[in-house]
Protein backbone atom coordinates (compact mmCIF):
# COMPACT_ATOMS: atom_id res chain seq x y z
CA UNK A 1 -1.48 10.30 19.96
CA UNK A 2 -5.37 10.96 19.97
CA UNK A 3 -5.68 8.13 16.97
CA UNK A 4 -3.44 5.93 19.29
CA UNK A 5 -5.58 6.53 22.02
CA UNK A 6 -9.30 6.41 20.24
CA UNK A 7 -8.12 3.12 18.06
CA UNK A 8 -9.53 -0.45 19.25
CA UNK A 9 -6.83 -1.99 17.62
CA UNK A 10 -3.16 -1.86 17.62
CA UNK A 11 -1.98 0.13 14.25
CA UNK A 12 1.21 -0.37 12.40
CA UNK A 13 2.55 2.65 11.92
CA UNK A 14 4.81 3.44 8.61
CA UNK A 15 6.86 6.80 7.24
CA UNK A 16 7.85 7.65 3.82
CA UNK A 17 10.40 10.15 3.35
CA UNK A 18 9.29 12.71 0.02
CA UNK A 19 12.41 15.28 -0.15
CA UNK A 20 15.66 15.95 1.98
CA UNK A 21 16.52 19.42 2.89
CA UNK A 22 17.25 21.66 -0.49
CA UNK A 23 20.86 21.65 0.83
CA UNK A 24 21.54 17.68 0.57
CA UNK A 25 20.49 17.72 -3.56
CA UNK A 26 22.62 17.92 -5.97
CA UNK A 27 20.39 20.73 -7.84
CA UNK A 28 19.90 22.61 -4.09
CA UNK A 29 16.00 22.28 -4.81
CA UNK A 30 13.16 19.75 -3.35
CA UNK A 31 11.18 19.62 -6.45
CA UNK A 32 12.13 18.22 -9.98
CA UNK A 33 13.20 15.12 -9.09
CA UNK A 34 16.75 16.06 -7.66
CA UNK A 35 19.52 13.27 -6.62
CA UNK A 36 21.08 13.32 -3.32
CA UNK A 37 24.76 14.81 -3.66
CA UNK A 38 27.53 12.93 -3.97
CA UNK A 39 27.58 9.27 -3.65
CA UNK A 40 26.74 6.52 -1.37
CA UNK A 41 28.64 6.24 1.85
CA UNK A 42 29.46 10.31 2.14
CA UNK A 43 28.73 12.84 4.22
CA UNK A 44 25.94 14.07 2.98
CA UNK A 45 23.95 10.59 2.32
CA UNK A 46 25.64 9.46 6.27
CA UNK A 47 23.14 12.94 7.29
CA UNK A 48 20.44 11.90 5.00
CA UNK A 49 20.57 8.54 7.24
CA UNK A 50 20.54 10.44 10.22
CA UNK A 51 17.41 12.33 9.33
CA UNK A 52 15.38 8.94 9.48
CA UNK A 53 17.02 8.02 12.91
CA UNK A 54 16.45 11.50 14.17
CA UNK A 55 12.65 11.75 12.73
CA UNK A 56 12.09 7.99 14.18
CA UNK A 57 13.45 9.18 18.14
CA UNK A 58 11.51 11.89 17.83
CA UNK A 59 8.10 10.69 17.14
CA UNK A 60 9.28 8.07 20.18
CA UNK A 61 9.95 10.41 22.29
CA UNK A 62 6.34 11.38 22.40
CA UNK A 63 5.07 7.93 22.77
CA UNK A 64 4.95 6.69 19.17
CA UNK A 65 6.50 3.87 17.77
CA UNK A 66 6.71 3.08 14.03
CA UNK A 67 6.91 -0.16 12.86
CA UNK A 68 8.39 0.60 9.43
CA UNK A 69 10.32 2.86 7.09
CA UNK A 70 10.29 2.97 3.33
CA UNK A 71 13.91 3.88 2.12
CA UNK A 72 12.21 6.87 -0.70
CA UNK A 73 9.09 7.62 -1.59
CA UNK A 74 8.49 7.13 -5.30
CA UNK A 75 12.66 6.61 -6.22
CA UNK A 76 12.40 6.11 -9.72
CA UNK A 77 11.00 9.91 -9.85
CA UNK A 78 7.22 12.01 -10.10
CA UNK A 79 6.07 14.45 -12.18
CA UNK A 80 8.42 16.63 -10.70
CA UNK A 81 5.81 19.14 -9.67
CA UNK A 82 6.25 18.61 -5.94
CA UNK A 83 8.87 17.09 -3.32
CA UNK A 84 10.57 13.95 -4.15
CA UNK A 85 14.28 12.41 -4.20
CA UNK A 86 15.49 10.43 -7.10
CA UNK A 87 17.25 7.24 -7.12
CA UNK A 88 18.09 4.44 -9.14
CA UNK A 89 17.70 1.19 -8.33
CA UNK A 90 21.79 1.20 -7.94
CA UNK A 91 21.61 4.27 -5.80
CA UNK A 92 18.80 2.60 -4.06
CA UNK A 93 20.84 -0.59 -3.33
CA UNK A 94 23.95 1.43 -2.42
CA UNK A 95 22.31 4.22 0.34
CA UNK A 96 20.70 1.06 2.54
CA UNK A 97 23.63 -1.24 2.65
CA UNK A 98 25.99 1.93 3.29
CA UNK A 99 24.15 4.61 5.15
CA UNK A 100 20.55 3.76 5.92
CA UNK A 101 20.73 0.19 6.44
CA UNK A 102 23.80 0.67 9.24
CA UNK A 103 22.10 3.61 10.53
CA UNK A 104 18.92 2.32 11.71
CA UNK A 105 20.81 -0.77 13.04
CA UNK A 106 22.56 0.88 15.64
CA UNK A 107 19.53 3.19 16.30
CA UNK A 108 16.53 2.08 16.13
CA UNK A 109 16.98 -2.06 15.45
CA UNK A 110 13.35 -2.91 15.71
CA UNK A 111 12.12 -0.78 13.08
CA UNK A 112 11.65 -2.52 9.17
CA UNK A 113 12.58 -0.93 5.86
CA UNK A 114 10.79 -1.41 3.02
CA UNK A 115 12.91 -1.00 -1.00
CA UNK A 116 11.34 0.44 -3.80
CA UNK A 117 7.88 2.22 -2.31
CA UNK A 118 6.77 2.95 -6.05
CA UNK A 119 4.93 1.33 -9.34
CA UNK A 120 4.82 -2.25 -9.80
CA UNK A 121 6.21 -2.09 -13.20
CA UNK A 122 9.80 -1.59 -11.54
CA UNK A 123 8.99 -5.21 -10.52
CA UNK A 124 11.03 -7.84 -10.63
CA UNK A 125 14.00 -5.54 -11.55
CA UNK A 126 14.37 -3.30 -8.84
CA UNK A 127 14.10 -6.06 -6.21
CA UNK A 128 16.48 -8.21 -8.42
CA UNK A 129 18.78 -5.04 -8.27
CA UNK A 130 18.24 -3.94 -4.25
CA UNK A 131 17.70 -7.72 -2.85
CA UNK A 132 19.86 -9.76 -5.25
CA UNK A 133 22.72 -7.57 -3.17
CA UNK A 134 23.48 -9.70 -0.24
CA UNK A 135 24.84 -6.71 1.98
CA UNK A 136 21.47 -5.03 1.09
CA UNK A 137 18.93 -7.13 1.41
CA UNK A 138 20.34 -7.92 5.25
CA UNK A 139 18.74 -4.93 5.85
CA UNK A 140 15.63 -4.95 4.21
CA UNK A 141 12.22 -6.57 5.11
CA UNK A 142 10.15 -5.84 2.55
CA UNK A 143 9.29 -4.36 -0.59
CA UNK A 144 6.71 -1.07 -1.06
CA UNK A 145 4.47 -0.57 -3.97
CA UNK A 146 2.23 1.48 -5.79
CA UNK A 147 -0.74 1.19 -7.77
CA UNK A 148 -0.80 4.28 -10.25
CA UNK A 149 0.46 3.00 -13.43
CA UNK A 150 -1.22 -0.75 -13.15
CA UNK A 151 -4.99 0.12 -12.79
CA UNK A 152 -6.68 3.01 -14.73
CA UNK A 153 -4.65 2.63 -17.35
CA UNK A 154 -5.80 -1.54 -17.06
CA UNK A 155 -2.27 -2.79 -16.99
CA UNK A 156 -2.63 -5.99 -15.76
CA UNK A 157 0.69 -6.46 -13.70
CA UNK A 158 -0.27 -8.15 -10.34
CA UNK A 159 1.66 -11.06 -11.72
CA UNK A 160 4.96 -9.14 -10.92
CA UNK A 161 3.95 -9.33 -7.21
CA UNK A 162 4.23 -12.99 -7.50
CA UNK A 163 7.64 -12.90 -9.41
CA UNK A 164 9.67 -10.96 -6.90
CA UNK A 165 7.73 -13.44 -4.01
CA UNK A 166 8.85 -16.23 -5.71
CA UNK A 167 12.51 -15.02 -6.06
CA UNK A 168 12.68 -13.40 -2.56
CA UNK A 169 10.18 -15.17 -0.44
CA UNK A 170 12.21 -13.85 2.75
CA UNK A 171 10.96 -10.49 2.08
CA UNK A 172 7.32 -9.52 2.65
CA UNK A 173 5.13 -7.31 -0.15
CA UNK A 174 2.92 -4.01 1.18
CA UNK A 175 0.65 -1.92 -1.07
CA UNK A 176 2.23 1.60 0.51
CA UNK A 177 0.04 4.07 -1.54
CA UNK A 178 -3.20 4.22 -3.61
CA UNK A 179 -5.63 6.47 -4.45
CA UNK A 180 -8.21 7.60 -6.68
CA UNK A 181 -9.29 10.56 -8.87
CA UNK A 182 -5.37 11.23 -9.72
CA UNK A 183 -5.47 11.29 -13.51
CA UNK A 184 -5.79 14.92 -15.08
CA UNK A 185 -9.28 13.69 -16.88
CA UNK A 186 -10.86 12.54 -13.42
CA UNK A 187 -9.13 14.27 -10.78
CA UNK A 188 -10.31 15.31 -7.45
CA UNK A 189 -13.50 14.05 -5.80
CA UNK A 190 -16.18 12.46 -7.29
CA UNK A 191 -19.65 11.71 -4.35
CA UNK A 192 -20.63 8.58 -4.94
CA UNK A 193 -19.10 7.48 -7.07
CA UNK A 194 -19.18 3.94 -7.48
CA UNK A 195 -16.79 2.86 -9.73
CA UNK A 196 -13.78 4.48 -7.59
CA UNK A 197 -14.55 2.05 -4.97
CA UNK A 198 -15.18 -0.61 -7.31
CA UNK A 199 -11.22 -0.41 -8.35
CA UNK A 200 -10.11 -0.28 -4.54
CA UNK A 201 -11.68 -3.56 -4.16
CA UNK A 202 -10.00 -5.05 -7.36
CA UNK A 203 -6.33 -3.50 -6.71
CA UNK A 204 -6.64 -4.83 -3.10
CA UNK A 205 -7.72 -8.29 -3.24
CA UNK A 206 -5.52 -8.70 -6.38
CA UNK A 207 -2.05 -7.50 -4.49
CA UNK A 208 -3.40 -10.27 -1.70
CA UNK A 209 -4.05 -12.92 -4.24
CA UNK A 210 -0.31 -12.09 -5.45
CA UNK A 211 1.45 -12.22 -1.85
CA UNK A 212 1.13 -8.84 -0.58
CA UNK A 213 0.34 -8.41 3.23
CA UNK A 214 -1.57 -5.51 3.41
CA UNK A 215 -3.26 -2.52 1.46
CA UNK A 216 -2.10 1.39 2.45
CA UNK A 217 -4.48 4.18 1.31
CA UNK A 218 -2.92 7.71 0.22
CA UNK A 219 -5.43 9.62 2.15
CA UNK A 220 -8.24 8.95 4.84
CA UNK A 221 -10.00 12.16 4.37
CA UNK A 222 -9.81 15.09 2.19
CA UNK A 223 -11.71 18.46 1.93
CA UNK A 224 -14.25 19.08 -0.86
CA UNK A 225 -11.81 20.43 -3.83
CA UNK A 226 -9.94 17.54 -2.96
CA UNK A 227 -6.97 18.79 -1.31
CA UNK A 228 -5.39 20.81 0.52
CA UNK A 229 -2.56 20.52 -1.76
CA UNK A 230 -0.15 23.18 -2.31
CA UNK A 231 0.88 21.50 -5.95
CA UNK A 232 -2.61 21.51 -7.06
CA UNK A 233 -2.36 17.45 -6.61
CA UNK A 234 -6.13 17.07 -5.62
CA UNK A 235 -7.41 13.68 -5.82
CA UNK A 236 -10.53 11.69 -4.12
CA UNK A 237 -10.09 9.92 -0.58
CA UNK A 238 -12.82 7.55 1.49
CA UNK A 239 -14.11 10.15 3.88
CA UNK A 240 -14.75 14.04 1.44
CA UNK A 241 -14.98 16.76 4.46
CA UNK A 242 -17.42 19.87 3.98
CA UNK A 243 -14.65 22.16 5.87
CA UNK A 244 -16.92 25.56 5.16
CA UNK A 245 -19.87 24.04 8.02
CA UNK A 246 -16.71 22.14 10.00
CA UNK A 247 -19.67 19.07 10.32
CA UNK A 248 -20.91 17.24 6.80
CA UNK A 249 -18.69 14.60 6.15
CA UNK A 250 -19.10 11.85 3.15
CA UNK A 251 -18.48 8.35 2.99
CA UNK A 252 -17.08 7.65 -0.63
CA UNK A 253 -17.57 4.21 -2.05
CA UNK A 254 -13.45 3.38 -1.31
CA UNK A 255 -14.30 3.53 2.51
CA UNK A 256 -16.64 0.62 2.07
CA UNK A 257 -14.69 -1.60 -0.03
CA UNK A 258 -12.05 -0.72 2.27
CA UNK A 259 -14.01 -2.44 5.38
CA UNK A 260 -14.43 -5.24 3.31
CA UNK A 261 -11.21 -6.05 4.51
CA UNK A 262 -9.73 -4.07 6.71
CA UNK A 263 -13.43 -4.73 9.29
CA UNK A 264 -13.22 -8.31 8.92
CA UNK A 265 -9.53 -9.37 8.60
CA UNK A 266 -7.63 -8.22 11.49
CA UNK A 267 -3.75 -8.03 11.84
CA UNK A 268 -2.32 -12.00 12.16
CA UNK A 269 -4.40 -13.27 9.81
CA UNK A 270 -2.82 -15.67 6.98
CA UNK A 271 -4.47 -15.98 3.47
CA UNK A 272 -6.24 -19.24 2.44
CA UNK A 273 -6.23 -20.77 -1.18
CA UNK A 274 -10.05 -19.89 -2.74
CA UNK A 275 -10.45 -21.67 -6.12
CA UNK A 276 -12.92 -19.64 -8.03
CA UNK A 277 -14.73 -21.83 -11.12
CA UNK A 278 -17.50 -20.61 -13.40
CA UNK A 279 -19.01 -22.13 -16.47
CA UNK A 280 -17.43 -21.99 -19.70
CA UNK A 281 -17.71 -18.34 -21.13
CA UNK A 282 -18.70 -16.55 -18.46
CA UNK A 283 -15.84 -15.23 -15.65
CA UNK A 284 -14.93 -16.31 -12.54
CA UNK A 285 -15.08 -13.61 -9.25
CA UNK A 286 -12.62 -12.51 -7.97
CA UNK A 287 -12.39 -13.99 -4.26
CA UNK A 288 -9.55 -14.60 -2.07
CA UNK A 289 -10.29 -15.57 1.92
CA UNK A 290 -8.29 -15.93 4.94
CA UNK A 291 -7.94 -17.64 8.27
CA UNK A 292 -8.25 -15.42 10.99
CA UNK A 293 -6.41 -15.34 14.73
CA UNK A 294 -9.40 -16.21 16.71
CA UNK A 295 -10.32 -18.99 13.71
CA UNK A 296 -12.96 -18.07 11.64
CA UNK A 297 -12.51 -17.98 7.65
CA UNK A 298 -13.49 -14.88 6.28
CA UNK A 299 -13.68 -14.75 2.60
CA UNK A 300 -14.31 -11.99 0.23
CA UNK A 301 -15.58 -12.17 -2.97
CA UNK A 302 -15.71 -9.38 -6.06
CA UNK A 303 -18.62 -8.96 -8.76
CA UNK A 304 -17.19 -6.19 -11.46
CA UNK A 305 -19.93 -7.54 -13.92
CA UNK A 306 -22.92 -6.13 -14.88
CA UNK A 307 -25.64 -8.60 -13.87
CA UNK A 308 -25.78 -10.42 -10.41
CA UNK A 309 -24.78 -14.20 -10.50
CA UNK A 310 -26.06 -17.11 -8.43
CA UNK A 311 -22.81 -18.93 -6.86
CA UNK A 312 -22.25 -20.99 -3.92
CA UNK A 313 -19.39 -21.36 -1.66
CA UNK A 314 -18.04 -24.80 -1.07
CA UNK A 315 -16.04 -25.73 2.56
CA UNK A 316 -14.00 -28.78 2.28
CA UNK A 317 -15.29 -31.09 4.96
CA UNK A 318 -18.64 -29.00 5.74
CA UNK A 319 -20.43 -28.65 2.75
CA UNK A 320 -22.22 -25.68 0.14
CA UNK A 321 -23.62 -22.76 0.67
CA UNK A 322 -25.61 -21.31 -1.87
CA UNK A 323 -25.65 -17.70 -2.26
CA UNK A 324 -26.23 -14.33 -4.60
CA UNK A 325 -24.13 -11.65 -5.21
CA UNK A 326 -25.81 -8.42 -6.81
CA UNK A 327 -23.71 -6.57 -10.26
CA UNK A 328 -21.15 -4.40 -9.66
CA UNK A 329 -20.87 -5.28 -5.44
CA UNK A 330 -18.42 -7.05 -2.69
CA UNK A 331 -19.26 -9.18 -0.06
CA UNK A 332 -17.45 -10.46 2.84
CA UNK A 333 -18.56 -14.10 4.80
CA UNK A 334 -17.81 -15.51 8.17
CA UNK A 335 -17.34 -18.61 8.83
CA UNK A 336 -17.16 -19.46 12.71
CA UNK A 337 -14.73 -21.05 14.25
CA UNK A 338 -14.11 -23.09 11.39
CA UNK A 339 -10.40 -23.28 11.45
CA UNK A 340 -9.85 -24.33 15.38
């Protein structure tokens, strides 16, 4: 409610369900990856439904509205070190067009569910599975994804974003998780880091370039270990919090490649074609750019290399700009007005 009230802009508000009660598994435990009991359609996945109805009124109740669900965090299973709830992409399918789907249809109608809500590399298949079902994909909006096993290990599978547009263009794309520092070799914080926000910028303006409408981070803030975590899942966030003096705070290199985007391209905005060229042997950047509400073009371009470059930016219609864009940075231009 305080967020609601401090924020300048209206936020879009999503939940992500991690574990039912211990009672509703088929192993009567939250952790290692336990299936819900029984099947489809039954009592106990009709009470699972009910939980997201319930949790949803609640949260209304006290004057906040969510604009989306996801139907499991993480189906296709974790480490098994802390909460989750395994499906497959079968059992996914099944509990929305039976028992979540129905549900939230009767209850809360204006509120969007989102399939999958883990790794990329489940894409196509998982939406071919969930949204190739007719009486599934009624209820569905969109599909959820994660980062983890498509960027430090430099998998590159953005393309898969693309795929499942292309076959389900109905049904929107959302980054719903990311973070850094997550990997037993690098875990946990890292100040100042560079590099960490370097990768934020990449993963996000790649998902865009490949039809996804929007970018979620894990955490906004974490303490200095990296944490609190009770599974000893510490990773790195934008904003580190010195919690011993209640006062230092630290802006990681993620919160600024973050603004990149989230500052300058509000909520409404629709992305643009950008054609980035570059002489033979040498890389394009990475850019992508959007048209804005209010009608400016913003456009955002990515530099991972290790020497600055000389580029300019042509507008159809208005001419070049010439411009210079330092190694290993991001930068974001305005252009007025430019699409009214």
């Amino acid at each position: 409610q305080r967020i609601l009230a401090m924020s300048d802009r209206e936020l879009s508000l999503f939940a992500s369900p991690w574990a039912p009660p211990a009672w509703m598994t088929e192993t009567n435990s939250t952790t290692g990856n336990p299936r819900l009991s029984g099947e489809a359609g039954d009592e106990t996945h009709q009470a699972w439904a009910l939980y997201f109805s319930k949790f949803l009124t609640a949260y209304k109740e006290a004057g906040i509205d969510f604009w989306a669900v996801t139907a499991q965090n993480e189906p296709a299973g974790n480490t098994g070190a802390w909460q989750d709830l395994k499906f497959s992409a079968e059992e996914q399918r099944d509990f929305i067009k039976m028992d979540l789907g129905p549900r939230l249809e009767e209850d809360h109608p204006d509120v969007q569910i989102m399939m999958l809500d883990d790794q990329r590399s489940h894409l196509p298949d998982w939406a071919n599975t969930v949204l190739g079902d007719e009486s599934a994909a009624k209820y569905v909006d969109g599909v959820g994804v994660h980062w983890y096993a498509a960027v430090e290990d430099k998998r590159n599978l953005f393309g898969r974003l693309t795929q499942t547009h292309e076959a389900f263009p109905d049904h929107f794309i959302m980054g719903t998780e990311a973070c850094e520092g997550y990997l037993p070799w690098s875990q946990g914080p890292r100040l100042g880091d560079y590099t960490r926000g370097e990768t934020y910028g990449h993963d996000i303006l790649n998902d865009i370039e490949n039809w996804a409408v929007g970018w979620t981070d894990w955490n906004l803030v974490l303490d200095m270990s990296g944490g609190p975590n009770w599974a000893a899942n510490v990773v790195d966030a934008p904003i580190i919090a010195d919690t011993n003096d209640k006062e230092t705070f630290y802006k990681q290199s993620m919160f600024y490649y973050l603004g990149h985007f989230s500052k300058f391209v509000p909520p409404g905005s629709k992305r643009i074609k950008v054609d980035s060229q570059a002489p033979a042997l040498v890389a394009p950047m990475e850019a992508t750019g959007f048209l804005t509400p209010d009608g400016n073009v913003v456009l955002v371009v990515l530099n991972r290399d290790f020497a600055g470059h000389k580029y300019y930016i042509e507008v159809p219609g208005r001419g070049y700009i010439n411009m210079d864009v330092e190694a290993h940075s991001a930068a974001t231009i305005i252009f007025k007005d430019i699409g009214h």
